[in-house]
N, C-alpha and C. Protein backbone atom coordinates (compact mmCIF):
# COMPACT_ATOMS: atom_id res chain seq x y z
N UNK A 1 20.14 15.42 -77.36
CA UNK A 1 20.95 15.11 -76.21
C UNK A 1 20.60 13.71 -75.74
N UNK A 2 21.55 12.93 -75.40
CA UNK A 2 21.37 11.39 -75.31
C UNK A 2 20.75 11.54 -73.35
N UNK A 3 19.92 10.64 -73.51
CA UNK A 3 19.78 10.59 -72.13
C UNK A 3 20.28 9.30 -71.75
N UNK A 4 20.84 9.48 -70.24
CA UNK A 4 21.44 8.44 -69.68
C UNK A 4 20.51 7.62 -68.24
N UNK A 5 20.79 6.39 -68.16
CA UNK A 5 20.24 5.73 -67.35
C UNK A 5 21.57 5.37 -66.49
N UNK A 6 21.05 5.13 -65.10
CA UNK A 6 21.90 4.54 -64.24
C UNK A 6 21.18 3.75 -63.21
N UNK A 7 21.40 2.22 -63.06
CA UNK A 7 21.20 1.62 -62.91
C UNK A 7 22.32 0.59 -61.27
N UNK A 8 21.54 0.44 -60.30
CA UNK A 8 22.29 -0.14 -59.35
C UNK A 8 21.81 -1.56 -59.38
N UNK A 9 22.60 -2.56 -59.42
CA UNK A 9 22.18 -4.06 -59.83
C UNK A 9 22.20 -4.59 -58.12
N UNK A 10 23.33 -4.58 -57.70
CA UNK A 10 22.98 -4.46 -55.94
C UNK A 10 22.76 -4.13 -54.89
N UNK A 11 23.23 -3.79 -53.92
CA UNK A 11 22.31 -3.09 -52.63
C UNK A 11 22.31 -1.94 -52.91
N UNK A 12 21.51 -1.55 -51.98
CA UNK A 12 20.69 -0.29 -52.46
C UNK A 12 22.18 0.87 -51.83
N UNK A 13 22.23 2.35 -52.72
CA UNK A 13 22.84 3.16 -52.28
C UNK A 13 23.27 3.42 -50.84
N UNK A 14 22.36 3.25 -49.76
CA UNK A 14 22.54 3.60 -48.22
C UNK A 14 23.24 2.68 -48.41
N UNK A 15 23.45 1.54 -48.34
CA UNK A 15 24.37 0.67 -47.61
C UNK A 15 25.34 0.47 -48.20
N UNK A 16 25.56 0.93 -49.37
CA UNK A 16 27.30 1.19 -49.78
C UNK A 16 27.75 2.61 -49.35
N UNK A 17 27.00 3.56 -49.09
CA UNK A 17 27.83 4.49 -48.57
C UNK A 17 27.97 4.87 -47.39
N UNK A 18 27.36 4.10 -46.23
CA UNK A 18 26.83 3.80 -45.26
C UNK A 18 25.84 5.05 -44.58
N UNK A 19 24.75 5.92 -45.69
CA UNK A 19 24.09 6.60 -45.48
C UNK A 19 23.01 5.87 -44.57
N UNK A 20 21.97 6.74 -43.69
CA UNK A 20 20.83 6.05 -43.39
C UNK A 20 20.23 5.42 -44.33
N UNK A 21 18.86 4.32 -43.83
CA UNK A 21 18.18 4.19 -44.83
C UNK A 21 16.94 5.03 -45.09
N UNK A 22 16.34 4.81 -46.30
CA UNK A 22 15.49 6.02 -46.93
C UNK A 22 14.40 5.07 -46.27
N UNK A 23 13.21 6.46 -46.20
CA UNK A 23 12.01 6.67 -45.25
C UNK A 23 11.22 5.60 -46.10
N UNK A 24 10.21 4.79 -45.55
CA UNK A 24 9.30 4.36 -46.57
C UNK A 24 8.57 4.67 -47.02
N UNK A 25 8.21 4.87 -47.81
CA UNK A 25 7.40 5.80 -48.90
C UNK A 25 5.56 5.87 -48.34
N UNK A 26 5.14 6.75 -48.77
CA UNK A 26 4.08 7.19 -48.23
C UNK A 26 3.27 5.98 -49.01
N UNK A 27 2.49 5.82 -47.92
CA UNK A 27 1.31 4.66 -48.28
C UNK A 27 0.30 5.36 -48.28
N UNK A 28 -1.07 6.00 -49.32
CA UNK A 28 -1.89 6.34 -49.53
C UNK A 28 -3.28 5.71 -48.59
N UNK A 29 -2.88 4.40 -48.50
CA UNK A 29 -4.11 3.20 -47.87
C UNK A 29 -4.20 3.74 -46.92
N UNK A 30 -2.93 3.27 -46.31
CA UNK A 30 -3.09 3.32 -44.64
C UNK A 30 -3.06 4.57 -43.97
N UNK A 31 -2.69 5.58 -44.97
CA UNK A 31 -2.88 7.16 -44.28
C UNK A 31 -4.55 7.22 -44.14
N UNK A 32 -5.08 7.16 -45.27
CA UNK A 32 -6.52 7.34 -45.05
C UNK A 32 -7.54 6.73 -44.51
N UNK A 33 -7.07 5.51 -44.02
CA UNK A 33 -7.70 4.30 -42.89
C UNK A 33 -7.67 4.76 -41.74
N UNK A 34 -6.45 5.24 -41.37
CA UNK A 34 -5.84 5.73 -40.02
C UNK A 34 -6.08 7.15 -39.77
N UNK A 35 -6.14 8.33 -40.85
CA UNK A 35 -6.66 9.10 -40.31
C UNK A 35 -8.53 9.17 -40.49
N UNK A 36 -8.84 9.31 -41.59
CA UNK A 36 -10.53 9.48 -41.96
C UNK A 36 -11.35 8.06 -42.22
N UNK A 37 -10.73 7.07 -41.63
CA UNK A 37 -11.36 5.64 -41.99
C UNK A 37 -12.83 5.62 -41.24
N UNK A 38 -12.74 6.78 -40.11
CA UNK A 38 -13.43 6.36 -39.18
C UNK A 38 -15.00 7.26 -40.03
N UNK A 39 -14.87 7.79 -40.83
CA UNK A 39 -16.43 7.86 -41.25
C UNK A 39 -16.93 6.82 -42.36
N UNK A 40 -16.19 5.74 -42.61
CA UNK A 40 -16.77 5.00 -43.66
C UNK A 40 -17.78 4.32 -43.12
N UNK A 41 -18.66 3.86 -43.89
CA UNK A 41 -20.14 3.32 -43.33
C UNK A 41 -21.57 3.83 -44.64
N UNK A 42 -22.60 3.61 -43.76
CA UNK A 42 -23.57 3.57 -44.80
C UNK A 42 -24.93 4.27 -43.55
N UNK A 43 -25.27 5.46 -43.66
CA UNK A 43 -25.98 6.44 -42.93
C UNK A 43 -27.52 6.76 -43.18
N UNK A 44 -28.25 6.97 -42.73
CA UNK A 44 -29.09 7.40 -42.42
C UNK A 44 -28.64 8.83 -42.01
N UNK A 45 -29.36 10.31 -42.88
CA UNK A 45 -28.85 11.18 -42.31
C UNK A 45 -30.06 12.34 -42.11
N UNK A 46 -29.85 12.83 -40.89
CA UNK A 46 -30.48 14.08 -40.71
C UNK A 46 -30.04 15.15 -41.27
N UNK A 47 -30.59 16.01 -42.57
CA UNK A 47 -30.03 17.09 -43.16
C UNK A 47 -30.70 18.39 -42.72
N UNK A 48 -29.84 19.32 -42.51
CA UNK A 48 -30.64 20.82 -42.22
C UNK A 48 -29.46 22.06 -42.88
N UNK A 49 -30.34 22.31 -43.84
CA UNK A 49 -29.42 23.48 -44.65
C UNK A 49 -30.34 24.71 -44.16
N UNK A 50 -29.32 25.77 -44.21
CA UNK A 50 -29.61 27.28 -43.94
C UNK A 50 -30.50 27.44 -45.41
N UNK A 51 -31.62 28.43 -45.19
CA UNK A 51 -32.77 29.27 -45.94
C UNK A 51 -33.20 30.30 -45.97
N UNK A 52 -32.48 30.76 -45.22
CA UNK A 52 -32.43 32.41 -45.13
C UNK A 52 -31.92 32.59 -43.51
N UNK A 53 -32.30 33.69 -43.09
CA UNK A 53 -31.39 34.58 -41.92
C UNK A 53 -31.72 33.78 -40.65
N UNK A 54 -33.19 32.90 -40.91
CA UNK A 54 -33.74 32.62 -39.36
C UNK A 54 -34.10 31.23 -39.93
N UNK A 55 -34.46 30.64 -41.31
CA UNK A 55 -35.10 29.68 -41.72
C UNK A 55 -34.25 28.28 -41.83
N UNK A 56 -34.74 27.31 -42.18
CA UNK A 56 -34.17 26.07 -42.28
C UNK A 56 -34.75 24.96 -43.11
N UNK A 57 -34.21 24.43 -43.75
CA UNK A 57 -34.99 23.49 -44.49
C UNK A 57 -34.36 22.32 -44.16
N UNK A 58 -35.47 20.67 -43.90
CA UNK A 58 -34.34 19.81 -43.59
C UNK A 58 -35.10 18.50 -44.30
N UNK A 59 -34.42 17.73 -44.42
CA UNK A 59 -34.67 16.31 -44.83
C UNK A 59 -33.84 15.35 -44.34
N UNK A 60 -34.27 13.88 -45.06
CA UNK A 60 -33.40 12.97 -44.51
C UNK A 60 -32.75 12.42 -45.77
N UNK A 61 -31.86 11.42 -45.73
CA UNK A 61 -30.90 11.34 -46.57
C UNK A 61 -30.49 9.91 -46.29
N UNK A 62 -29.79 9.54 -47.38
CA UNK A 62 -29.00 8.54 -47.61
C UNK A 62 -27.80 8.30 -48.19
N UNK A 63 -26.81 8.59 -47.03
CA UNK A 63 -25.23 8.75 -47.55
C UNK A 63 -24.23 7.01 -47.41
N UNK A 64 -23.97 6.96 -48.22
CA UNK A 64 -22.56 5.65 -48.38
C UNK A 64 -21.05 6.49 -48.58
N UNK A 65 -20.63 6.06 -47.44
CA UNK A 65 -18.87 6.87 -47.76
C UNK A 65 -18.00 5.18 -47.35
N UNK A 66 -17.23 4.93 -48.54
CA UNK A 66 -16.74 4.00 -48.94
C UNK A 66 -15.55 4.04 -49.63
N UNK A 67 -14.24 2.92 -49.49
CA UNK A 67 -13.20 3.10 -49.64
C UNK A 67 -13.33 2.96 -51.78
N UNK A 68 -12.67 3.84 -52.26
CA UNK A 68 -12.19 3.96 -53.59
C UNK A 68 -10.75 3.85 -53.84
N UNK A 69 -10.62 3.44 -55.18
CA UNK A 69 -9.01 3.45 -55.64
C UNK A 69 -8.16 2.55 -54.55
N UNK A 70 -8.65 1.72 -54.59
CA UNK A 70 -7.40 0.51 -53.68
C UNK A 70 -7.67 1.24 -52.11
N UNK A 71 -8.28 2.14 -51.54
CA UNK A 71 -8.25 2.82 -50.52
C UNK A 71 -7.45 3.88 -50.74
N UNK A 72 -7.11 4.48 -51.20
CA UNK A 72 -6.63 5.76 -51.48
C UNK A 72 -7.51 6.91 -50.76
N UNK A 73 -8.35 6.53 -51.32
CA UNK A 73 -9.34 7.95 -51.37
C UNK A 73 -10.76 7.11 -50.90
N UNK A 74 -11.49 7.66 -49.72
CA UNK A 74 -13.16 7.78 -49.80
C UNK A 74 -13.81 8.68 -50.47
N UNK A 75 -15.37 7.70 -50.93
CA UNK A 75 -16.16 8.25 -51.56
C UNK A 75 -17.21 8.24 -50.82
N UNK A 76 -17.64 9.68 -50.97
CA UNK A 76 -19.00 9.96 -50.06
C UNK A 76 -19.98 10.11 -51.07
N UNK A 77 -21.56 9.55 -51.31
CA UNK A 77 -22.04 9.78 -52.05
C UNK A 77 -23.60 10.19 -51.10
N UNK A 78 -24.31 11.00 -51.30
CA UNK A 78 -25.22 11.74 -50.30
C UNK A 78 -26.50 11.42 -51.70
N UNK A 79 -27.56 11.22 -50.82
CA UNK A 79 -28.63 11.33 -51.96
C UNK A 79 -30.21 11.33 -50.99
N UNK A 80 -30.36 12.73 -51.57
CA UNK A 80 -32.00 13.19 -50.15
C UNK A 80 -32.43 13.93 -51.58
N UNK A 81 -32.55 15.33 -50.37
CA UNK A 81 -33.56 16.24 -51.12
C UNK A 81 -32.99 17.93 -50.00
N UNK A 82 -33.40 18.50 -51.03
CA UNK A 82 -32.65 20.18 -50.69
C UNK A 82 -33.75 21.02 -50.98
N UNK A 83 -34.14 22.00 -50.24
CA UNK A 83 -35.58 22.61 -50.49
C UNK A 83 -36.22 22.65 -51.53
N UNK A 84 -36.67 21.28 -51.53
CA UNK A 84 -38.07 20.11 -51.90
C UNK A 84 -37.51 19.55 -53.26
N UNK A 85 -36.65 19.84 -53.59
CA UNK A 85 -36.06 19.10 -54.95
C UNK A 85 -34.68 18.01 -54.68
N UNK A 86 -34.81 17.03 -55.46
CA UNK A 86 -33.76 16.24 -55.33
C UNK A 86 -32.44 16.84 -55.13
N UNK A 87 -31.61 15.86 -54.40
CA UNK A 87 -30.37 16.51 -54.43
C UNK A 87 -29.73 15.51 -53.86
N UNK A 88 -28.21 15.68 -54.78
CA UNK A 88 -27.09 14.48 -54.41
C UNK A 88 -25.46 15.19 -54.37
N UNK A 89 -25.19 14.56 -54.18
CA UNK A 89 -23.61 15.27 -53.77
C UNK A 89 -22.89 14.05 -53.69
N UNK A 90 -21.74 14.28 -54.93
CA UNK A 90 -20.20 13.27 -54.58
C UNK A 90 -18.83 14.25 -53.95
N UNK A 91 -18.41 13.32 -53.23
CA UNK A 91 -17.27 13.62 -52.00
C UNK A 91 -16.26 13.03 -52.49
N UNK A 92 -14.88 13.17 -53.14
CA UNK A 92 -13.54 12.67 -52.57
C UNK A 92 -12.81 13.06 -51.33
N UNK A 93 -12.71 12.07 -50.43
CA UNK A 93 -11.76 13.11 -49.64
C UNK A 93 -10.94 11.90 -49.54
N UNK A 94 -9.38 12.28 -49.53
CA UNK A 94 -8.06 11.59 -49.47
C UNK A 94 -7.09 12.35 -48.58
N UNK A 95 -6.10 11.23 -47.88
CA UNK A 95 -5.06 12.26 -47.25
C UNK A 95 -3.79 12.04 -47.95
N UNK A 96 -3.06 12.71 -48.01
CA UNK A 96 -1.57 12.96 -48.52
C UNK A 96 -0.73 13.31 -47.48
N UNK A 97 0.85 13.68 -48.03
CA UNK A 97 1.55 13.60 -46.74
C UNK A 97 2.09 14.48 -46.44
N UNK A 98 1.54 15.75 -47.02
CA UNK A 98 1.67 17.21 -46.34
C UNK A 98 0.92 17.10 -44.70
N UNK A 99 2.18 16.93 -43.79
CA UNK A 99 2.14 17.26 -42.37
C UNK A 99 1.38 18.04 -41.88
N UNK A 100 0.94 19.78 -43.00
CA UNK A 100 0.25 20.54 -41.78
C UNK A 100 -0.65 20.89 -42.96
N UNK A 101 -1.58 20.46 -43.52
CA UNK A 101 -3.26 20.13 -44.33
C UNK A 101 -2.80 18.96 -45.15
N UNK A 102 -2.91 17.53 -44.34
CA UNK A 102 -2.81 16.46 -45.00
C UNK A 102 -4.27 16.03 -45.93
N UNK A 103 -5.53 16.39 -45.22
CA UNK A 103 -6.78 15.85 -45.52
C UNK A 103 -6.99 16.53 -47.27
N UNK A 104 -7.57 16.10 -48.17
CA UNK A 104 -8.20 17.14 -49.03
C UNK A 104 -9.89 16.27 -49.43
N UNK A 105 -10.35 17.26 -50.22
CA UNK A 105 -12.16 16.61 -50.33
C UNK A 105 -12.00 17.57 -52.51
N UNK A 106 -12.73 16.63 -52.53
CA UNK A 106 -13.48 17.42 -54.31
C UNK A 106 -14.75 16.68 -54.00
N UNK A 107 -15.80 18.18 -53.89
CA UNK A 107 -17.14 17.77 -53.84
C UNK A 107 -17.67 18.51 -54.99
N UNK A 108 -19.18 17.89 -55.19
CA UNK A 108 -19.74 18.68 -56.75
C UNK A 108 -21.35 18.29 -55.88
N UNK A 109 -22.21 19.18 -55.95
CA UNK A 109 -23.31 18.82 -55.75
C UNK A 109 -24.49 18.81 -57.07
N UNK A 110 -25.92 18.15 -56.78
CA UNK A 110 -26.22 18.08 -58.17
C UNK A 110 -27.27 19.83 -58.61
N UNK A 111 -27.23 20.69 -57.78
CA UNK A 111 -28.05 21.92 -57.76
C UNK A 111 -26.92 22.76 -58.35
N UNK A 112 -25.86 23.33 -58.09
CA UNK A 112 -25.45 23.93 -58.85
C UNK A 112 -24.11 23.02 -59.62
N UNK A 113 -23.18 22.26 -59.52
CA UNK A 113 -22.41 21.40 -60.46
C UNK A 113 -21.01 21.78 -60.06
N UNK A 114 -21.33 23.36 -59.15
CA UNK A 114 -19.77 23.84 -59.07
C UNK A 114 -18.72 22.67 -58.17
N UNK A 115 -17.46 22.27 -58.52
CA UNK A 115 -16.68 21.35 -57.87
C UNK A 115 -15.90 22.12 -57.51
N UNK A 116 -15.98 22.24 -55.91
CA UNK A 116 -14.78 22.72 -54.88
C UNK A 116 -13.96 21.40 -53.98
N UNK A 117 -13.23 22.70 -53.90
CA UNK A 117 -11.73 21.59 -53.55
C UNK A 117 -11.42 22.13 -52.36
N UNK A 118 -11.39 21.26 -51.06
CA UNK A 118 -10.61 21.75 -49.64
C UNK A 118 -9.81 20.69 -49.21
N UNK A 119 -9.00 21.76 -48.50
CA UNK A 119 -8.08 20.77 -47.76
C UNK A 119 -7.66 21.49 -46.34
N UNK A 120 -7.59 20.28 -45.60
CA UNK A 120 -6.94 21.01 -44.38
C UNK A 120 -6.66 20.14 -43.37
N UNK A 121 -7.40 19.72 -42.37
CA UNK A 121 -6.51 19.13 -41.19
C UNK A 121 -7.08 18.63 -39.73
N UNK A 122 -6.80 17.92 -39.00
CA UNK A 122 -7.59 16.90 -37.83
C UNK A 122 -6.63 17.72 -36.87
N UNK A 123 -7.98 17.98 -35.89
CA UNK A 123 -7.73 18.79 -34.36
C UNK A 123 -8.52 18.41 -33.78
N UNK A 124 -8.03 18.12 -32.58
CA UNK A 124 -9.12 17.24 -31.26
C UNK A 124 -9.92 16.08 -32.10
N UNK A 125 -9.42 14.70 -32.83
CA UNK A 125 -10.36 14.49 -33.93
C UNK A 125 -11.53 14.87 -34.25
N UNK A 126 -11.41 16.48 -35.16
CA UNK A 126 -12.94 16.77 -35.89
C UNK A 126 -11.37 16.86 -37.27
N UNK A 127 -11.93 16.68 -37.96
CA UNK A 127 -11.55 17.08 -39.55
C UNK A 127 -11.99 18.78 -39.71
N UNK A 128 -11.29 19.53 -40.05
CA UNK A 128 -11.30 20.74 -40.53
C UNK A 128 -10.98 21.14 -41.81
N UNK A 129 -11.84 21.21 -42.64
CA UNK A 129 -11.58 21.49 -43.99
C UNK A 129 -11.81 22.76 -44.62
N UNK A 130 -11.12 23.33 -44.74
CA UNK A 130 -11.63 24.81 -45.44
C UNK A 130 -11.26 25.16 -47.28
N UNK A 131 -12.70 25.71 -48.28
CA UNK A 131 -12.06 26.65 -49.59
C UNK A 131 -12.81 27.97 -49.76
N UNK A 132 -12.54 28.19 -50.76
CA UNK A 132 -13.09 29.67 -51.00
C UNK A 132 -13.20 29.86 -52.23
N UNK A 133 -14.06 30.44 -52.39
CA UNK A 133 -14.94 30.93 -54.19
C UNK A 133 -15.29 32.25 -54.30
N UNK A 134 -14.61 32.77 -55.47
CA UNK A 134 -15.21 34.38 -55.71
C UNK A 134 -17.04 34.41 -56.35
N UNK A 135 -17.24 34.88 -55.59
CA UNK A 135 -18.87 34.73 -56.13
C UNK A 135 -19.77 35.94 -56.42
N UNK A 136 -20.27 36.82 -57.28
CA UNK A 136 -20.86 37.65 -57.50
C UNK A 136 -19.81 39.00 -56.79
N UNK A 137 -18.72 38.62 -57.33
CA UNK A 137 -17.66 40.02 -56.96
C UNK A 137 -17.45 40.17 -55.14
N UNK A 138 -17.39 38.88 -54.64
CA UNK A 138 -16.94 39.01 -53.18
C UNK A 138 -16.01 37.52 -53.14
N UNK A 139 -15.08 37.44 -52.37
CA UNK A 139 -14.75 35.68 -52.10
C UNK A 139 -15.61 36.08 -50.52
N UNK A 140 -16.14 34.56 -50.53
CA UNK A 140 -16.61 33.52 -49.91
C UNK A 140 -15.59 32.49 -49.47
N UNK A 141 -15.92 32.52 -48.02
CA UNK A 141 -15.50 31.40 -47.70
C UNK A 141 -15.98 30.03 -46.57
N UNK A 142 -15.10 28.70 -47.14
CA UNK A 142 -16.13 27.92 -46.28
C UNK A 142 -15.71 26.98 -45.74
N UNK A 143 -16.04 26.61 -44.44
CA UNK A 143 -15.44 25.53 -43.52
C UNK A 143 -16.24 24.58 -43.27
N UNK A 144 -16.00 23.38 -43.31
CA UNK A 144 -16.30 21.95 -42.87
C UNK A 144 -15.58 20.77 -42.00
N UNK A 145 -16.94 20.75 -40.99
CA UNK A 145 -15.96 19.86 -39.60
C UNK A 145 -16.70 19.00 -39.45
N UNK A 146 -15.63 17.85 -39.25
CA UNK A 146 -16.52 16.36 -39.52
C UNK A 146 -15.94 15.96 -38.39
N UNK A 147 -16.62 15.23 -37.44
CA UNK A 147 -16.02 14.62 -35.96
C UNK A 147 -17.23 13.56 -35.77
N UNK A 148 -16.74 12.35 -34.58
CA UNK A 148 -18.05 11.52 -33.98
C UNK A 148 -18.25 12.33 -32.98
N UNK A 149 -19.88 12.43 -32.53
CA UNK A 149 -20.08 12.94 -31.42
C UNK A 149 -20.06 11.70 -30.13
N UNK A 150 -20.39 11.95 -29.09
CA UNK A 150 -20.40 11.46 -27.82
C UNK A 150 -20.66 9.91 -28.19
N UNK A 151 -22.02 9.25 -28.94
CA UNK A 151 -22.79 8.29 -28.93
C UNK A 151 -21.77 7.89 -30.29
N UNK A 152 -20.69 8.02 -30.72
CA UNK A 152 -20.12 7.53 -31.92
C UNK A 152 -20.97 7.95 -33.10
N UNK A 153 -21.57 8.73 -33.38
CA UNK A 153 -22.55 9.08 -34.87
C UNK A 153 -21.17 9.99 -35.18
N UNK A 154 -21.58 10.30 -36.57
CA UNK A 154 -21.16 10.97 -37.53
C UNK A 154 -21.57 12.37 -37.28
N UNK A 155 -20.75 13.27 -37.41
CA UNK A 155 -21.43 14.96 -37.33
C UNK A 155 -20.84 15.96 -38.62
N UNK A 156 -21.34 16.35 -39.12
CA UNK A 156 -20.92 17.33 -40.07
C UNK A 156 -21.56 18.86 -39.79
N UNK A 157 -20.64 19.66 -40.22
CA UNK A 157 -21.00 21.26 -39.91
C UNK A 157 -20.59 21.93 -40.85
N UNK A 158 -21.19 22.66 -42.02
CA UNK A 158 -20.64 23.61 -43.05
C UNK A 158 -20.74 24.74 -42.47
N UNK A 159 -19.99 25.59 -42.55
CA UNK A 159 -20.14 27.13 -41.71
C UNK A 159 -19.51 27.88 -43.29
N UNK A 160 -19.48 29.05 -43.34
CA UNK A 160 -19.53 30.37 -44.70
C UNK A 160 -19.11 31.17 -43.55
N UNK A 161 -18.61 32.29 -44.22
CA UNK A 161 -17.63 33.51 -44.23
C UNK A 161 -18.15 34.64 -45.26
N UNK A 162 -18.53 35.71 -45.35
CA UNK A 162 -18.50 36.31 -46.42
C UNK A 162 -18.01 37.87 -46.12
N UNK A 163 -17.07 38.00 -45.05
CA UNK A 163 -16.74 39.15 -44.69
C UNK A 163 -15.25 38.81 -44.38
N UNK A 164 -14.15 38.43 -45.33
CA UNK A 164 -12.97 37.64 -45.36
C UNK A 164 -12.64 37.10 -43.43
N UNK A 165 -13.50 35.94 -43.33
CA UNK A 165 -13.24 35.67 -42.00
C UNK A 165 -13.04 35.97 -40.89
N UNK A 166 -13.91 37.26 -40.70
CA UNK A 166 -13.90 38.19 -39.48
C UNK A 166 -15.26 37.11 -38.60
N UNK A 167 -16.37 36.66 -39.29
CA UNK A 167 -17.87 35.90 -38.68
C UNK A 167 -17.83 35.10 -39.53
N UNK A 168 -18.20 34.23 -38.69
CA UNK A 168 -18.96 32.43 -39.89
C UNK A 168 -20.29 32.17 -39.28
N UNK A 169 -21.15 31.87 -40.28
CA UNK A 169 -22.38 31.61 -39.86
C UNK A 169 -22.30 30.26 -40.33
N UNK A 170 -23.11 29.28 -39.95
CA UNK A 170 -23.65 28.09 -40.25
C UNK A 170 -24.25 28.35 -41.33
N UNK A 171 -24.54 26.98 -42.12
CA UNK A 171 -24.86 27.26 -43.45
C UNK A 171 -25.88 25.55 -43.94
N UNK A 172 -25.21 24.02 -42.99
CA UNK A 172 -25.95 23.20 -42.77
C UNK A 172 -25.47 22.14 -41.81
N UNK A 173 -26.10 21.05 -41.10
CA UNK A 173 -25.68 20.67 -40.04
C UNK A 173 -26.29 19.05 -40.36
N UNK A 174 -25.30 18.13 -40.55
CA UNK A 174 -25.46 16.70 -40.97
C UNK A 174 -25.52 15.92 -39.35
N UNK A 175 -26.80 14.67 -39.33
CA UNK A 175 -26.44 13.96 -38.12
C UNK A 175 -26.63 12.30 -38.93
N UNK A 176 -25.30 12.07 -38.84
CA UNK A 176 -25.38 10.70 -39.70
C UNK A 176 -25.74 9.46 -38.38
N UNK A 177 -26.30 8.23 -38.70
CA UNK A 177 -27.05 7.27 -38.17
C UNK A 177 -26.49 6.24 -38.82
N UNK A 178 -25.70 5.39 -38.68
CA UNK A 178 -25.61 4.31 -39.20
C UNK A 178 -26.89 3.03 -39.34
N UNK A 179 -26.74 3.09 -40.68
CA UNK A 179 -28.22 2.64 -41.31
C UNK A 179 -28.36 1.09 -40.73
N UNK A 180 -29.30 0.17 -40.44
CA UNK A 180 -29.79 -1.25 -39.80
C UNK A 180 -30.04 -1.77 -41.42
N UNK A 181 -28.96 -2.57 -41.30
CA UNK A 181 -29.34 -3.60 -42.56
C UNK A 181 -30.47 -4.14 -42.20
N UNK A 182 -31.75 -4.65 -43.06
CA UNK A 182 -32.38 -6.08 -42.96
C UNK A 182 -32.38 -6.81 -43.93
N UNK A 183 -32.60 -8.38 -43.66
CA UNK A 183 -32.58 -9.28 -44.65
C UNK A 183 -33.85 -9.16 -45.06
């Protein structure tokens, strides 16, 4: 079957048929400047992951979240330590132009390798990101809220589900510091 091309050499369709004109096309940059620009930077971070029912383990850290792909997409790259062994974690998070879960993230950490994918959405500016994983014959599920607190720092909150979202417990609690260059 021959395929056909069609081709308009002058003005664009709207204005010969005197339709509106067409929307301008989604800009990848400036969505993600304008909505999540505001955590790019280079941190100093307070880490505290859950260790059991009452316990906590915490360290400090060194996160860079920085514009990738022409600005498309930030990259968060985290690099501390997780009860007492190294540990690093890469972040995409990009927005798109689904209106109601524009945000999405692909994270992989270096302890277990699994890469989850959330997406979801800015309320009162905190970022709300939620996915879910079947894990040992239950889904799990898990939320992440990223907002500045009062003093402009960075805040992160992972919270878990494992009773299909009836309770969420905390799971770890990020206090990012924007790091003091010196020469």
């Amino acid at each position: 079957m021959p395929v056909v091309s069609l081709w308009m050499l002058s003005s664009p369709l709207s204005a010969q048929t005197g339709a509106a004109p067409a929307a301008q096309p989604f800009n990848c940059r400036d969505a993600t400047s304008r909505m999540i620009g505001f955590m790019m930077g280079e941190y100093s971070v307070r880490a505290v992951f859950r260790a059991g029912a009452a316990a906590w383990d915490s360290s400090i850290a060194v996160v860079t979240i920085t514009p990738d792909l022409g600005g498309c997409v930030l990259r968060e790259h985290f690099r501390g330590t997780r009860y007492g062994a190294p540990y690093e974690s890469v972040a995409l998070w990009g927005v798109h132009g689904d209106s109601v879960s524009p945000v999405q993230r692909t994270f992989v950490h270096s302890q277990h390798g699994l890469l989850s994918i959330s997406q979801g959405r800015i309320v009162a500016d905190t970022v709300i990101l939620e996915d879910s994983a079947f894990v040992r014959g239950k889904w799990i599920y898990q939320r992440t809220l990223v907002w500045r607190d009062q003093n402009r720092e960075l805040r992160n909150e992972g919270r878990r589900s494992e009773d299909m979202r009836a309770t969420w417990f905390v799971t770890q609690r990020f206090h990012f510091k924007p790091r003091v260059k010196t020469s």
